[in-house]
PDB file of N, CA and C in Angstrom:
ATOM      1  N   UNK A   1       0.840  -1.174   0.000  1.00  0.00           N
ATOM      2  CA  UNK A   1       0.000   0.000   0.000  1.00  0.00           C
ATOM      3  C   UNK A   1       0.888   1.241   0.000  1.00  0.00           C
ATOM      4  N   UNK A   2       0.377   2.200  -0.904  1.00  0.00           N
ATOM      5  CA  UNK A   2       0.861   3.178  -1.027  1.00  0.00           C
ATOM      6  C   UNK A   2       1.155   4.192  -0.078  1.00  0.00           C
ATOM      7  N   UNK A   3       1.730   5.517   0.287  1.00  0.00           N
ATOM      8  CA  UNK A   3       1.758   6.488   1.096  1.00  0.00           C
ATOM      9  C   UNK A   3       0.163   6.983   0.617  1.00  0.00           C
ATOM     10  N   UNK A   4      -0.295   7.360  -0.397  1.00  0.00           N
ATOM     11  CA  UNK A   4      -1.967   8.182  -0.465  1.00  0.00           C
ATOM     12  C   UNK A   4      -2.771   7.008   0.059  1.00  0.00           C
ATOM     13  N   UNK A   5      -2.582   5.517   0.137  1.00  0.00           N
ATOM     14  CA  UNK A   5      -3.543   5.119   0.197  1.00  0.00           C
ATOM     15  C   UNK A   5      -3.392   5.194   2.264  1.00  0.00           C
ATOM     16  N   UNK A   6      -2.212   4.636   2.522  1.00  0.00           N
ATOM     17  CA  UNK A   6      -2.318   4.805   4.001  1.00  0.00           C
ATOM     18  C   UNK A   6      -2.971   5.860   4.300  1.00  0.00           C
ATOM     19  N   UNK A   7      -2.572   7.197   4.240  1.00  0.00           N
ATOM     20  CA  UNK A   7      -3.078   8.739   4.756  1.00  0.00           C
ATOM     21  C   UNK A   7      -4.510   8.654   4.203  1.00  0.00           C
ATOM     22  N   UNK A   8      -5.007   7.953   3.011  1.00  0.00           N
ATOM     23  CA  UNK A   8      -5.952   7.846   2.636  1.00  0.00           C
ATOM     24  C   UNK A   8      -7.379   7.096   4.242  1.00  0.00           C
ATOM     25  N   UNK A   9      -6.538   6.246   3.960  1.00  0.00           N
ATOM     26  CA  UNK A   9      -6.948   5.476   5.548  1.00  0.00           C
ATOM     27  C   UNK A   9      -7.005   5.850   6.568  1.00  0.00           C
ATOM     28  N   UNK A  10      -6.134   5.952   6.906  1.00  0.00           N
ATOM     29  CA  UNK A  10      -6.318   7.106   8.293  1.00  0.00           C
ATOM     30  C   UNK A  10      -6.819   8.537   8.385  1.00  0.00           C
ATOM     31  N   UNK A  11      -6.958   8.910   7.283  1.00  0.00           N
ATOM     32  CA  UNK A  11      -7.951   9.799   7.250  1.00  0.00           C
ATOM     33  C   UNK A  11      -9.406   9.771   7.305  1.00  0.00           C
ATOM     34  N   UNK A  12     -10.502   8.406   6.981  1.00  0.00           N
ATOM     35  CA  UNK A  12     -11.721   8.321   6.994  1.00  0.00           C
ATOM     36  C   UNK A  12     -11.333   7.784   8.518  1.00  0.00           C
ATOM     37  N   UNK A  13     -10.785   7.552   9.416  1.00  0.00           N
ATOM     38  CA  UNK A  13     -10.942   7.057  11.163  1.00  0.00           C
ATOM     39  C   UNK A  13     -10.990   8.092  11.924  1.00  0.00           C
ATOM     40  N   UNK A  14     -10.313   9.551  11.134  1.00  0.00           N
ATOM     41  CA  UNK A  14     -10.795  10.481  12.089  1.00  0.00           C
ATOM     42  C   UNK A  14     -11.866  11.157  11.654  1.00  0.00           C
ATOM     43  N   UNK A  15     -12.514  11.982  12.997  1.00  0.00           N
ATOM     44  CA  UNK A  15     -13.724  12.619  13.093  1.00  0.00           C
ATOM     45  C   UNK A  15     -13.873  14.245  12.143  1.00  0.00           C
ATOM     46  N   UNK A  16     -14.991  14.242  11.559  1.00  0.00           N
ATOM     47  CA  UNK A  16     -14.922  15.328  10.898  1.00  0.00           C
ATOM     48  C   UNK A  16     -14.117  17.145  11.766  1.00  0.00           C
ATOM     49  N   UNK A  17     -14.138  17.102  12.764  1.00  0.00           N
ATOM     50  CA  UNK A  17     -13.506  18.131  13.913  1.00  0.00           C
ATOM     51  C   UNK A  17     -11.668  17.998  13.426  1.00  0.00           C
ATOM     52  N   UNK A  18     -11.227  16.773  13.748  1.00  0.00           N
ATOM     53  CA  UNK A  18     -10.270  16.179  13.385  1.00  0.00           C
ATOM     54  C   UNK A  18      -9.180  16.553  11.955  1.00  0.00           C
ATOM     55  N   UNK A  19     -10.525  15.852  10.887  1.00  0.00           N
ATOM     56  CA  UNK A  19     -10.111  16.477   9.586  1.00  0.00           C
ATOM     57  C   UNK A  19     -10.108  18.189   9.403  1.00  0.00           C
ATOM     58  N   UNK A  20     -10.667  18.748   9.868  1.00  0.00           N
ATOM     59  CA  UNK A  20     -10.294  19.876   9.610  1.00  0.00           C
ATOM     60  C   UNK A  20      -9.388  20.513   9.918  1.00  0.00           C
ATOM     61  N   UNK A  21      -8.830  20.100  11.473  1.00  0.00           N
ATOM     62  CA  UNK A  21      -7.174  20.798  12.078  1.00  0.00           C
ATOM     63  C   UNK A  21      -5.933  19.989  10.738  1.00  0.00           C
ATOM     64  N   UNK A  22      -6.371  18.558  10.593  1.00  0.00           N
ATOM     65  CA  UNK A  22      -5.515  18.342   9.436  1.00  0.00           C
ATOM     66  C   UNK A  22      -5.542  19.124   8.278  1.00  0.00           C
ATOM     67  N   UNK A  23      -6.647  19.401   7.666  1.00  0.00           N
ATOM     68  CA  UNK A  23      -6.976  20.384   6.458  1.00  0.00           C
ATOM     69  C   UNK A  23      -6.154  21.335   6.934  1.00  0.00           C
ATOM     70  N   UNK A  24      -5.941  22.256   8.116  1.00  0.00           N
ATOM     71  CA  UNK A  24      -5.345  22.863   8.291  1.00  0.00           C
ATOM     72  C   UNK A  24      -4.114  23.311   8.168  1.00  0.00           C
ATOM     73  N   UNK A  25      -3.914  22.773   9.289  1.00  0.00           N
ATOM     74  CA  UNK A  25      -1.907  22.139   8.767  1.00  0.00           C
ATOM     75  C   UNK A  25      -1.684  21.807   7.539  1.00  0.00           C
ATOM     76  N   UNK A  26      -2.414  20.954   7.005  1.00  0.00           N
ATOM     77  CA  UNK A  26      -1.852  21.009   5.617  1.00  0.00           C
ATOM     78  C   UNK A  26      -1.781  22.345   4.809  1.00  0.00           C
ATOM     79  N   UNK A  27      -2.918  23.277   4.804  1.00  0.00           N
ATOM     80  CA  UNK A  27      -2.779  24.612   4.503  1.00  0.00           C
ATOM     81  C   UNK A  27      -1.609  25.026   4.816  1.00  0.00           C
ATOM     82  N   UNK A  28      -1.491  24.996   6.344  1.00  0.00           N
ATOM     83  CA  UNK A  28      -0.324  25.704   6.612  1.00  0.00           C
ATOM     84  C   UNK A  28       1.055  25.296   6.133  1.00  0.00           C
ATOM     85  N   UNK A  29       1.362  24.212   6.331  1.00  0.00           N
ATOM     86  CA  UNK A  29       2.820  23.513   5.429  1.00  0.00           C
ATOM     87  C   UNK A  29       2.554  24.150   3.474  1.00  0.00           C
ATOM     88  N   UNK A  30       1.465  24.153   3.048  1.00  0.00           N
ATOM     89  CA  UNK A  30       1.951  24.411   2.237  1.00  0.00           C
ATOM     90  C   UNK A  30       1.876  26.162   1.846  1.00  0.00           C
ATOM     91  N   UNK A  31       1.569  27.112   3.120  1.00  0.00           N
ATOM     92  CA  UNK A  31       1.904  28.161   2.615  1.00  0.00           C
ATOM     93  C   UNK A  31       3.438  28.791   3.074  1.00  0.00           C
ATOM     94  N   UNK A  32       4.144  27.847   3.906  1.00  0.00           N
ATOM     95  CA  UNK A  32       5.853  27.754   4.202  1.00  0.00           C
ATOM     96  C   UNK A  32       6.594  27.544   2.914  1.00  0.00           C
ATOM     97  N   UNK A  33       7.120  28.282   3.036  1.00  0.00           N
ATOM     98  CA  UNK A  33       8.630  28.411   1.363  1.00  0.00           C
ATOM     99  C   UNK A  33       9.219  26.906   1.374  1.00  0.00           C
ATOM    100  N   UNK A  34       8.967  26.346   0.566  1.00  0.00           N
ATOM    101  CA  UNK A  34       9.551  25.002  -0.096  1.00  0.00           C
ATOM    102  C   UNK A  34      11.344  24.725  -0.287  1.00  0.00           C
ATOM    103  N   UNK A  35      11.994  24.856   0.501  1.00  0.00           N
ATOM    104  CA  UNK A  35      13.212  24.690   0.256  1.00  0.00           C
ATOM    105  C   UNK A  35      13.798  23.283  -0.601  1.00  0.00           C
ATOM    106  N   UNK A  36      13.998  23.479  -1.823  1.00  0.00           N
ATOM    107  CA  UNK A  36      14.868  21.823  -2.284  1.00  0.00           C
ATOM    108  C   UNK A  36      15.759  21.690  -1.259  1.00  0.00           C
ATOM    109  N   UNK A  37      15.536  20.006  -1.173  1.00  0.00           N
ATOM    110  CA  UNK A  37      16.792  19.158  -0.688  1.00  0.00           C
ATOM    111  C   UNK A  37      17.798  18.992  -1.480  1.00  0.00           C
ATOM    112  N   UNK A  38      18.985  18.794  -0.869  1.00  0.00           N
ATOM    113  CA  UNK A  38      20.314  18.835  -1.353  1.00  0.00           C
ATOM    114  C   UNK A  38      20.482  17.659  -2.265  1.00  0.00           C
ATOM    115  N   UNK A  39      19.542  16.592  -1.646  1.00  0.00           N
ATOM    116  CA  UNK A  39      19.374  15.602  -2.689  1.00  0.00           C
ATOM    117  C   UNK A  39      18.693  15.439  -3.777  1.00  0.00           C
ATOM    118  N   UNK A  40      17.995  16.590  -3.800  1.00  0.00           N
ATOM    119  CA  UNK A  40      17.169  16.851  -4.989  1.00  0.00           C
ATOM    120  C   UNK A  40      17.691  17.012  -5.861  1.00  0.00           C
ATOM    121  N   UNK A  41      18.919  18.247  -5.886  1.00  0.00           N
ATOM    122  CA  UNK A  41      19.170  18.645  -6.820  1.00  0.00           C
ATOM    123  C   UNK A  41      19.858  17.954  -8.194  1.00  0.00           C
ATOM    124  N   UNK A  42      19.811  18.372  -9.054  1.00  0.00           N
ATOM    125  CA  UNK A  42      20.728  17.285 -10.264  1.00  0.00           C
ATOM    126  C   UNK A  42      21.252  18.246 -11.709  1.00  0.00           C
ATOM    127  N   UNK A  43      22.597  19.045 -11.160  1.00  0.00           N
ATOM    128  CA  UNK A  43      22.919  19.741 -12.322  1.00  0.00           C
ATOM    129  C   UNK A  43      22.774  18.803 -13.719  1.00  0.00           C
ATOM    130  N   UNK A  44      22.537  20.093 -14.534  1.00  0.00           N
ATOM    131  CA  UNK A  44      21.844  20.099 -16.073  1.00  0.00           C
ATOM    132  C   UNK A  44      23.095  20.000 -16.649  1.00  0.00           C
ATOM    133  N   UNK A  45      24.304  21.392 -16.563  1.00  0.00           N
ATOM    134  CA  UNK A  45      25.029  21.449 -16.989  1.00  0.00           C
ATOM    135  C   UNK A  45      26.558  21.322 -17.153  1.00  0.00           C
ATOM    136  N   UNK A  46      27.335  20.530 -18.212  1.00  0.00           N
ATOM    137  CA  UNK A  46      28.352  20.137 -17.783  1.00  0.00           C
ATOM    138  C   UNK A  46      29.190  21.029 -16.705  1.00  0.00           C
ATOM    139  N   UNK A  47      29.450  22.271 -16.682  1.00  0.00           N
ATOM    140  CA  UNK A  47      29.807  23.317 -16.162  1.00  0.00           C
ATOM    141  C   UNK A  47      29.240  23.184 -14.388  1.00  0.00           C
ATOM    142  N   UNK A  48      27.624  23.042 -14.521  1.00  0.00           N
ATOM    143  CA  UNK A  48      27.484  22.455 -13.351  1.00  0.00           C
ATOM    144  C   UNK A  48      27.499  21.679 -12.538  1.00  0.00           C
ATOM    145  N   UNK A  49      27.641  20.285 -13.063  1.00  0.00           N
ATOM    146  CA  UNK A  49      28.483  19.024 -12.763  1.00  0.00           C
ATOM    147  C   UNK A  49      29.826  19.239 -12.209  1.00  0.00           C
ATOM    148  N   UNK A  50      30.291  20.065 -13.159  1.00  0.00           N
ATOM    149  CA  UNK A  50      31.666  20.157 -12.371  1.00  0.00           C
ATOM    150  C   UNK A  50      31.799  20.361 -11.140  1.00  0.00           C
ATOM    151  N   UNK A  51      30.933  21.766 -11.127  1.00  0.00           N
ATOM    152  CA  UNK A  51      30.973  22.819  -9.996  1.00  0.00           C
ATOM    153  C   UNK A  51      30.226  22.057  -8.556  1.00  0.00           C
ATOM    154  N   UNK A  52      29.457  21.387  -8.862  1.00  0.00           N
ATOM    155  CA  UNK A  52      28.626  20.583  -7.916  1.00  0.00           C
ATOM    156  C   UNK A  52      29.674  19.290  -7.772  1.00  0.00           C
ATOM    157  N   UNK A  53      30.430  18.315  -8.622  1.00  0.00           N
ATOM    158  CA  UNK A  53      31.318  17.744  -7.797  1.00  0.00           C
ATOM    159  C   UNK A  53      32.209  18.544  -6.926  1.00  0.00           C
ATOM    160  N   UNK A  54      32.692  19.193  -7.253  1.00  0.00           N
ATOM    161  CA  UNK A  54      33.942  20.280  -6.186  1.00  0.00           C
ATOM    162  C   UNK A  54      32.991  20.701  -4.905  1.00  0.00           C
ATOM    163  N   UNK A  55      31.996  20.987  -5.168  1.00  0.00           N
ATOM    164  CA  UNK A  55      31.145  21.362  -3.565  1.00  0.00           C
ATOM    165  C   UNK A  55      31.594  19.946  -2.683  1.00  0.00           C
ATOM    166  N   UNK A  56      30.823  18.783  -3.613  1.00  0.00           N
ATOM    167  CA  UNK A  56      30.365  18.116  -2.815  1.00  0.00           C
ATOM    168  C   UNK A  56      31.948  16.976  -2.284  1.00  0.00           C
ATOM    169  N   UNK A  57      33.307  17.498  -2.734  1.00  0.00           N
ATOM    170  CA  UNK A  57      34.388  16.669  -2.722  1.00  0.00           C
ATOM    171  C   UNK A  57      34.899  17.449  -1.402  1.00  0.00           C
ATOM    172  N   UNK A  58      34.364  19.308  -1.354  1.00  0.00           N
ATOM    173  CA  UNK A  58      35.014  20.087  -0.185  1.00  0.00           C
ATOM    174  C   UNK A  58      34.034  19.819   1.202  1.00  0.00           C
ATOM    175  N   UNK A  59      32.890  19.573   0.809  1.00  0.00           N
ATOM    176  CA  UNK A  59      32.351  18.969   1.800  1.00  0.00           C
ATOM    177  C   UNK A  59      32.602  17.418   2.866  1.00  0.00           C
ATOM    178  N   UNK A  60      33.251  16.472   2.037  1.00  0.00           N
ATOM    179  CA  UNK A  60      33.259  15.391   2.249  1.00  0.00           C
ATOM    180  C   UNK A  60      34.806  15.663   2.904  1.00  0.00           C
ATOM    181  N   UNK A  61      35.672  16.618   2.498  1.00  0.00           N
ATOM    182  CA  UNK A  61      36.740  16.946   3.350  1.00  0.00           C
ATOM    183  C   UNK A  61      36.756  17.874   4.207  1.00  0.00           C
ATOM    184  N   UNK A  62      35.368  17.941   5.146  1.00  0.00           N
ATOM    185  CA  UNK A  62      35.301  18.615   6.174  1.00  0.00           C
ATOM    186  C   UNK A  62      35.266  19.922   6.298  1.00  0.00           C
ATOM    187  N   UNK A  63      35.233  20.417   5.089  1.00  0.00           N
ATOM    188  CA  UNK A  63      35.220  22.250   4.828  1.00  0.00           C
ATOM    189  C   UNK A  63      33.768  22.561   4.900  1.00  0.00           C
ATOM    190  N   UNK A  64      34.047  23.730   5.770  1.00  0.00           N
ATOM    191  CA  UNK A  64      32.659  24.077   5.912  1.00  0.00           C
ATOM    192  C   UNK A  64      32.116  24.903   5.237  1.00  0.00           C
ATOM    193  N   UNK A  65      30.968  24.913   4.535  1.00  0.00           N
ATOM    194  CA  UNK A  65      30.723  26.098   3.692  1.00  0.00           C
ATOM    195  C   UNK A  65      29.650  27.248   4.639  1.00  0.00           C
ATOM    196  N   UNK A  66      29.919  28.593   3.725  1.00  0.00           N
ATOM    197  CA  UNK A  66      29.022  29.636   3.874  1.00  0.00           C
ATOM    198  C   UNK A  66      27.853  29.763   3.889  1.00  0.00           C
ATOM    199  N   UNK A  67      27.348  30.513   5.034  1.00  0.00           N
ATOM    200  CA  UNK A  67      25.732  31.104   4.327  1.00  0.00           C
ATOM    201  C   UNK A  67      26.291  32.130   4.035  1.00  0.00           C
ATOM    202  N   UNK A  68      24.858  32.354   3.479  1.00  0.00           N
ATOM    203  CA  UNK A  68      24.585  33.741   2.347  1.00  0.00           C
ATOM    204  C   UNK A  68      25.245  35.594   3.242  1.00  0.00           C
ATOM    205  N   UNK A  69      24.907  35.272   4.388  1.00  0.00           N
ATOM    206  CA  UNK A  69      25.110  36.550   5.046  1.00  0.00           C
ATOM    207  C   UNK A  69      27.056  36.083   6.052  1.00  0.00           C
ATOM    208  N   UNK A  70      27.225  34.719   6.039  1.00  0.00           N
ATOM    209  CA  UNK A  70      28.889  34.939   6.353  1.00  0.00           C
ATOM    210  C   UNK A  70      29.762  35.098   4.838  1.00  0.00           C
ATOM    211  N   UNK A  71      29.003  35.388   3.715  1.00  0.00           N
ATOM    212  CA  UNK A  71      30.088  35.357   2.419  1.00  0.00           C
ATOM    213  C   UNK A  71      29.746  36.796   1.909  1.00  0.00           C
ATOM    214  N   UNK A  72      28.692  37.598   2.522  1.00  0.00           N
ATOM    215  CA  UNK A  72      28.991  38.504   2.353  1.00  0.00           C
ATOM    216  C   UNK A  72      29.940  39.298   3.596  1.00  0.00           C
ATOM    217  N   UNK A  73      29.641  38.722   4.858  1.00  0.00           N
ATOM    218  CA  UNK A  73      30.844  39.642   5.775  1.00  0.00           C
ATOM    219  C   UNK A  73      32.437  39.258   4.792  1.00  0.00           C
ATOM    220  N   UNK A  74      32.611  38.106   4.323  1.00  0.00           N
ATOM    221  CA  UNK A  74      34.006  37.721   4.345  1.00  0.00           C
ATOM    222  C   UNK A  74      34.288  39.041   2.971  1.00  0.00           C
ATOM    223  N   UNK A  75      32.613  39.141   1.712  1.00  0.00           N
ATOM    224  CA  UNK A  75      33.387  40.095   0.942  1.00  0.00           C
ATOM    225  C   UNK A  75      33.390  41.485   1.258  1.00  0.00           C
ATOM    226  N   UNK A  76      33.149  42.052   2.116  1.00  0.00           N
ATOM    227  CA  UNK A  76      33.302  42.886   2.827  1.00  0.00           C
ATOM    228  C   UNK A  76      34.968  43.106   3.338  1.00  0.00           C
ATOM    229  N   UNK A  77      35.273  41.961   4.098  1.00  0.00           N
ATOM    230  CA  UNK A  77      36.544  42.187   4.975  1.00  0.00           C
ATOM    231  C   UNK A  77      37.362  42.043   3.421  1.00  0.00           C
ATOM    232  N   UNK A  78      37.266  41.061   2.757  1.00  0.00           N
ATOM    233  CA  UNK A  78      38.530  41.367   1.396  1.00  0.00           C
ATOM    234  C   UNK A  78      38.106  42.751   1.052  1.00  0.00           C
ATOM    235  N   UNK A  79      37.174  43.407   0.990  1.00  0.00           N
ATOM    236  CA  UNK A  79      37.046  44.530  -0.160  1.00  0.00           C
ATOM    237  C   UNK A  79      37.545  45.920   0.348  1.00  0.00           C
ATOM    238  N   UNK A  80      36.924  45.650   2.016  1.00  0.00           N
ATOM    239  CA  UNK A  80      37.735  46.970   2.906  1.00  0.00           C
ATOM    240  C   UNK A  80      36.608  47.740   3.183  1.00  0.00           C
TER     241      UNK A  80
END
């Protein structure tokens, strides 16, 4: 049995009160920003293949990468 058919199932056992806080939440999860997983992703282009093995070779050697707001302090401190 499938994942729709389980949730399918357990959804006619609860009470109509019930289904609606679920209706809910589900609203709510899906008005939260969808972030892809890292495993999602699957460069298109040779160029990005590349670039996405080298992430994922500096990762596996323990380098830690940036967020968005420590790579701009760092271009900041190079730029002056």
């Amino acid at each position: 049995m499938g994942k729709e058919e389980q949730l399918l199932e357990q959804w006619r056992k609860l009470t109509p009160e019930t289904q609606q806080k679920v209706f809910e939440f589900v609203e709510l999860l899906k008005s939260e920003p969808q972030t892809p997983s890292e495993h999602d992703f699957v460069p298109q282009t040779v160029l990005a293949k590349k670039l996405w093995a080298i992430r994922q070779r500096a990762i596996a050697t323990g380098l830690q990468l940036l967020n968005k707001d420590e790579v701009a302090q760092e271009l900041a401190a190079r730029r002056g």
